[in-house]
PDB file of N, CA and C in Angstrom:
ATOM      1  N   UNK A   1       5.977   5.446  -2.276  1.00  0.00           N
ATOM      2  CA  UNK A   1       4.929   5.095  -3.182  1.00  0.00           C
ATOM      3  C   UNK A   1       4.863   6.103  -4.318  1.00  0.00           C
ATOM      4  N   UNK A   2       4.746   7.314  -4.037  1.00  0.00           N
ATOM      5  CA  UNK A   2       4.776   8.283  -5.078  1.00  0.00           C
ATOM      6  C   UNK A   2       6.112   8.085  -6.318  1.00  0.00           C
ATOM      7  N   UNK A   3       7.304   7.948  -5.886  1.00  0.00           N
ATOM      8  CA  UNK A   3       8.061   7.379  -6.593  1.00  0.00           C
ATOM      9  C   UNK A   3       8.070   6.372  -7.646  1.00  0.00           C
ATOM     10  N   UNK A   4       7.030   5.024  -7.473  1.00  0.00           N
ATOM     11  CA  UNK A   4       6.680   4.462  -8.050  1.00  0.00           C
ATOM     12  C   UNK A   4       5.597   4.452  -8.595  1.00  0.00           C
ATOM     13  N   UNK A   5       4.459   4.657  -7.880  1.00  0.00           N
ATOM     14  CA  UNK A   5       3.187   5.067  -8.410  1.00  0.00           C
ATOM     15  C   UNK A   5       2.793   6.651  -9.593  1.00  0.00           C
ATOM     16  N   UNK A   6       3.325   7.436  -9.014  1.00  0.00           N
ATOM     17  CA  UNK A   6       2.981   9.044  -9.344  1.00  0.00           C
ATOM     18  C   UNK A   6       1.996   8.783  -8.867  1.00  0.00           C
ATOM     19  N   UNK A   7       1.374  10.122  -9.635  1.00  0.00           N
ATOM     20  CA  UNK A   7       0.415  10.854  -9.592  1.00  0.00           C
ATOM     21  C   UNK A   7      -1.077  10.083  -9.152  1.00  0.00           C
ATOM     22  N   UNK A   8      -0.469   8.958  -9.097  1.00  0.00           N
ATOM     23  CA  UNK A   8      -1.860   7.681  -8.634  1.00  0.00           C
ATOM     24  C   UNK A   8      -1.840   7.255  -7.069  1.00  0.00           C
ATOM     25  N   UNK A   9      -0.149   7.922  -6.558  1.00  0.00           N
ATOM     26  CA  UNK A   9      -0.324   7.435  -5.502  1.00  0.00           C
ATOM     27  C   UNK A   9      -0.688   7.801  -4.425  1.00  0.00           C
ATOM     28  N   UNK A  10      -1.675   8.888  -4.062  1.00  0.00           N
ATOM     29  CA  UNK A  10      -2.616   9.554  -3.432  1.00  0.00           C
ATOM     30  C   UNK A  10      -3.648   8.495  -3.575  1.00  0.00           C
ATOM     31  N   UNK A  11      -4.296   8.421  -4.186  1.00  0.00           N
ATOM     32  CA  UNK A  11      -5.587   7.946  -4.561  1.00  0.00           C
ATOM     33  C   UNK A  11      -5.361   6.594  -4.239  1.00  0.00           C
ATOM     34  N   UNK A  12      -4.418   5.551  -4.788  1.00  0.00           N
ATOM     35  CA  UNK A  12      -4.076   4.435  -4.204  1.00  0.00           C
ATOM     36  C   UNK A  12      -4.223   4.347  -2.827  1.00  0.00           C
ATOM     37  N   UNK A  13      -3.531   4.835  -2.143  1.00  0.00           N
ATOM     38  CA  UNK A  13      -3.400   4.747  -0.890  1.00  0.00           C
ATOM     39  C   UNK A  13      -4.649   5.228   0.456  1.00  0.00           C
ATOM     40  N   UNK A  14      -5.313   5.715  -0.898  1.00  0.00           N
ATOM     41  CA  UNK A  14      -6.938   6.037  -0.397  1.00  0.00           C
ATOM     42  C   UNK A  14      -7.841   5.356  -0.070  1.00  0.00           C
ATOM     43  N   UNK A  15      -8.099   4.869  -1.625  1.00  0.00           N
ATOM     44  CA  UNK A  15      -9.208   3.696  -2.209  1.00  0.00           C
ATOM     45  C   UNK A  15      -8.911   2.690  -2.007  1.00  0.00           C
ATOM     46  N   UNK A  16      -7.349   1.806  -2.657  1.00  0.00           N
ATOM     47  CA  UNK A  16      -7.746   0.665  -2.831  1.00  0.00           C
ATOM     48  C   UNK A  16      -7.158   0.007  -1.829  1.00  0.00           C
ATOM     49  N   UNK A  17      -8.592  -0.971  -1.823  1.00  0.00           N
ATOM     50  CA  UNK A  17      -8.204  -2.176  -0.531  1.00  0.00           C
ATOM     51  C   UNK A  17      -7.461  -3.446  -0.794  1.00  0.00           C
ATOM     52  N   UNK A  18      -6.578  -3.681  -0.260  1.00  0.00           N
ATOM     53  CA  UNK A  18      -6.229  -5.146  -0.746  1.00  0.00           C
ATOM     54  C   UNK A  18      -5.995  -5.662   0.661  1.00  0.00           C
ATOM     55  N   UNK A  19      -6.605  -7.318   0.259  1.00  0.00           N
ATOM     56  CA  UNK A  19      -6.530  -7.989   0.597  1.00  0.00           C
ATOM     57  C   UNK A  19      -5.233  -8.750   2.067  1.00  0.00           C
ATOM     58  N   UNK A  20      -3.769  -8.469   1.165  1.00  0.00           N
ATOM     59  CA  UNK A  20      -2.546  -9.028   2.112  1.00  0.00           C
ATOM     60  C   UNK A  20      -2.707  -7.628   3.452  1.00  0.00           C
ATOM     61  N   UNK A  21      -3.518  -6.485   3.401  1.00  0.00           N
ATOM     62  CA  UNK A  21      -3.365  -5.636   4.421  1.00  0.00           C
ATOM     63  C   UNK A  21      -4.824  -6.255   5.312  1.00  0.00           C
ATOM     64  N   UNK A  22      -5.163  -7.158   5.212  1.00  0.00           N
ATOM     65  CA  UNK A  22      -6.856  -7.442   5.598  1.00  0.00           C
ATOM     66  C   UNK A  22      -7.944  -6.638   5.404  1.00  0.00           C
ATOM     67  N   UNK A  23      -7.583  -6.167   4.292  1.00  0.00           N
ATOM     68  CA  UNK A  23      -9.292  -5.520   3.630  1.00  0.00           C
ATOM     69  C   UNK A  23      -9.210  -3.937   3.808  1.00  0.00           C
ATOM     70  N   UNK A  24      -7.763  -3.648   3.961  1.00  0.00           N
ATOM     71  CA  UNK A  24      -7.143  -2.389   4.558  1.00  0.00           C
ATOM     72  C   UNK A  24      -7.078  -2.014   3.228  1.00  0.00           C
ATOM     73  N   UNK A  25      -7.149  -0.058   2.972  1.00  0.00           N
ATOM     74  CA  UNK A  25      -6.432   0.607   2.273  1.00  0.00           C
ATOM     75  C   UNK A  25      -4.854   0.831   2.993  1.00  0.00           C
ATOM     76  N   UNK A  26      -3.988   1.758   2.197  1.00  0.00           N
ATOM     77  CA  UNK A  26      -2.283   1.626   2.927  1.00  0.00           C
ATOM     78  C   UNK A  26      -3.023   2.839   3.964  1.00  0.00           C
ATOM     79  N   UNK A  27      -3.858   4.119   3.833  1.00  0.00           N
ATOM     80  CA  UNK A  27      -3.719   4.343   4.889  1.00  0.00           C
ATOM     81  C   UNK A  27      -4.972   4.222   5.941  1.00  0.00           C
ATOM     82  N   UNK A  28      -5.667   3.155   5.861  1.00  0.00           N
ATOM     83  CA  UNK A  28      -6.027   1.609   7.091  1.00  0.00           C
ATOM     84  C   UNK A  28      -4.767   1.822   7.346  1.00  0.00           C
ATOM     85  N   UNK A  29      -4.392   1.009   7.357  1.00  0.00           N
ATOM     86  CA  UNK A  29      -3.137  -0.002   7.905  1.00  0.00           C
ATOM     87  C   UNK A  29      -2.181   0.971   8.586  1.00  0.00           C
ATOM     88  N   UNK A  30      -1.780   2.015   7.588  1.00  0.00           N
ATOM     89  CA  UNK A  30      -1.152   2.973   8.471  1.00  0.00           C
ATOM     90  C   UNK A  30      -2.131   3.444   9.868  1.00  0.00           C
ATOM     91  N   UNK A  31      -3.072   4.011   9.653  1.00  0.00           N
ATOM     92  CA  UNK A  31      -4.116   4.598  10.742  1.00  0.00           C
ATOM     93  C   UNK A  31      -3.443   3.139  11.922  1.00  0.00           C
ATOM     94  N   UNK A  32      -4.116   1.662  11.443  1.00  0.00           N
ATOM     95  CA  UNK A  32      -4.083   0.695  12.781  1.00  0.00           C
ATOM     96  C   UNK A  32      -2.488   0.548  13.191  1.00  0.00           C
ATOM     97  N   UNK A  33      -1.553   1.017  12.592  1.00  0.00           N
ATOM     98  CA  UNK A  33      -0.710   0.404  13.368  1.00  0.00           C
ATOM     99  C   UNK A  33       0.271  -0.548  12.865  1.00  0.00           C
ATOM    100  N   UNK A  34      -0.393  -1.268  11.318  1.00  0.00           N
ATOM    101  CA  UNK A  34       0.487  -2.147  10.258  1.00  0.00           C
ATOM    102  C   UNK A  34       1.900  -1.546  10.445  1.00  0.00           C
ATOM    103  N   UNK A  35       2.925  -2.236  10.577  1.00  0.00           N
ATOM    104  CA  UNK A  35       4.611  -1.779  10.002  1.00  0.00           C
ATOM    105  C   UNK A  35       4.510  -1.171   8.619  1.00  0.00           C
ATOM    106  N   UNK A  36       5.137  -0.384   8.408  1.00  0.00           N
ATOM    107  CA  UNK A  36       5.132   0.133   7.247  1.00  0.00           C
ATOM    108  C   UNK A  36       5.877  -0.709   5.941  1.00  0.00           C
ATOM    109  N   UNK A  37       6.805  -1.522   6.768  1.00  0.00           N
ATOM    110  CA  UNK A  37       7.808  -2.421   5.455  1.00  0.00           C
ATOM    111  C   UNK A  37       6.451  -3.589   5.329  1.00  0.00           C
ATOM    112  N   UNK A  38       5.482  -3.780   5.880  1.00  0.00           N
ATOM    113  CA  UNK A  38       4.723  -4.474   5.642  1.00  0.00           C
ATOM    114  C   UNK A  38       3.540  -4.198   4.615  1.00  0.00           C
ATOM    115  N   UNK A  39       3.017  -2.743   4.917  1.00  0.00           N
ATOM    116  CA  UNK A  39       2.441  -2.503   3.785  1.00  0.00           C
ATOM    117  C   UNK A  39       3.497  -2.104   2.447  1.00  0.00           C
ATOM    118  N   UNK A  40       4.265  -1.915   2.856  1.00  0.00           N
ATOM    119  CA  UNK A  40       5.061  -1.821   1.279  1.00  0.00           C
ATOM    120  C   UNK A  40       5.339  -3.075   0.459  1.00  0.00           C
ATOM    121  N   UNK A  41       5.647  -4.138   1.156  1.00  0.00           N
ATOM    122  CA  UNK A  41       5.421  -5.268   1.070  1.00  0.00           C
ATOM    123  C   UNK A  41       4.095  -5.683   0.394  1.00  0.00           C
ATOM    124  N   UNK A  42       2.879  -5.741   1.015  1.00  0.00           N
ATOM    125  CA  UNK A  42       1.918  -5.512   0.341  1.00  0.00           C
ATOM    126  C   UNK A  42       1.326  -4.966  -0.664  1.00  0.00           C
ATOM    127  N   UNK A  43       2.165  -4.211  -1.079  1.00  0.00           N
ATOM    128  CA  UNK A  43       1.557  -3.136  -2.197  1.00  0.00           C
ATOM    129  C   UNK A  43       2.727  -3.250  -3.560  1.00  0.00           C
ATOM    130  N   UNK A  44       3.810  -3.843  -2.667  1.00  0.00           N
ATOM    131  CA  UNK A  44       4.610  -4.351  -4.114  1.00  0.00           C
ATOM    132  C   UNK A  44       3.988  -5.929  -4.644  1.00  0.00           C
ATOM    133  N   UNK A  45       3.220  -6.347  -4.090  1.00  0.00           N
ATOM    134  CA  UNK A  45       3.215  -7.648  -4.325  1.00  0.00           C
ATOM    135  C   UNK A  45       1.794  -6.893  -5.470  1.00  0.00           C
ATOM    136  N   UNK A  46       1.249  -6.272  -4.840  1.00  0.00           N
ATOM    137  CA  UNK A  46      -0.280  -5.781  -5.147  1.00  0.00           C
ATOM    138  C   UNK A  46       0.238  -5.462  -7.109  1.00  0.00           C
ATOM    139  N   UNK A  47       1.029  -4.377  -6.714  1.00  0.00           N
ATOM    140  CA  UNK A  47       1.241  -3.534  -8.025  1.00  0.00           C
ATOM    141  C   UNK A  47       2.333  -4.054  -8.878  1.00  0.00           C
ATOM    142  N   UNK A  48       3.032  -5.762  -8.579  1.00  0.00           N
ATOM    143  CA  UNK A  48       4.083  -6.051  -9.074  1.00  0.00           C
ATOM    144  C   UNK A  48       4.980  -5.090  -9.349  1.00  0.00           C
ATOM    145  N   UNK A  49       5.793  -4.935  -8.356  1.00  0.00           N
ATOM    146  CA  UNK A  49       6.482  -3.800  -8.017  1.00  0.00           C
ATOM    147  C   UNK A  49       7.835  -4.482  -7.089  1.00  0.00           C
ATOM    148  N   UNK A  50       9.525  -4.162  -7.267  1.00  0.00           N
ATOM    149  CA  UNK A  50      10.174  -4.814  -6.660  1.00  0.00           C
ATOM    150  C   UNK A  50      10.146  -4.643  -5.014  1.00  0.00           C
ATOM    151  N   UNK A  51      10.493  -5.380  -4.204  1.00  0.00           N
ATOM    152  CA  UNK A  51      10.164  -5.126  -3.129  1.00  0.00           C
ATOM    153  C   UNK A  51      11.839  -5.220  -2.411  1.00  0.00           C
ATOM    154  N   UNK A  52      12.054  -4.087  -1.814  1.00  0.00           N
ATOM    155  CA  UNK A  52      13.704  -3.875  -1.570  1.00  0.00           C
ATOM    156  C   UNK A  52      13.876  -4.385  -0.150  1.00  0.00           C
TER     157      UNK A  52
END
C-alpha cells in the first residue's frame, strides 16, 4: 500500500472504511482475519488502483 498510496497510506488503512471489506478499515480486516489478497483487492477497486 505504501508503494502506491505514500504518505497516505498509514492513515488509509486507519480511517477509511469501505464497504467490499464489510464496513472494515484494511486494518479491521487485517485484525479479523480477511486474506490479505482480498483486502488488496478491495482497496484497488476502492482507490482505482491495478490489481496484480
Amino acid at each position: 500500500m505504501r508503494e502506491e498510496l505514500g504518505p497516505l497510506a498509514d492513515s488509509f488503512s486507519r480511517d477509511h472504511v469501505m464497504s467490499d471489506l464489510g464496513g472494515r478499515t484494511v486494518m479491521e480486516a487485517l485484525r479479523d482475519g480477511i486474506d490479505v489478497k482480498d483486502i488488496w483487492a478491495a482497496v484497488a477497486r476502492d482507490r482505482e488502483l491495478p490489481f496484480f
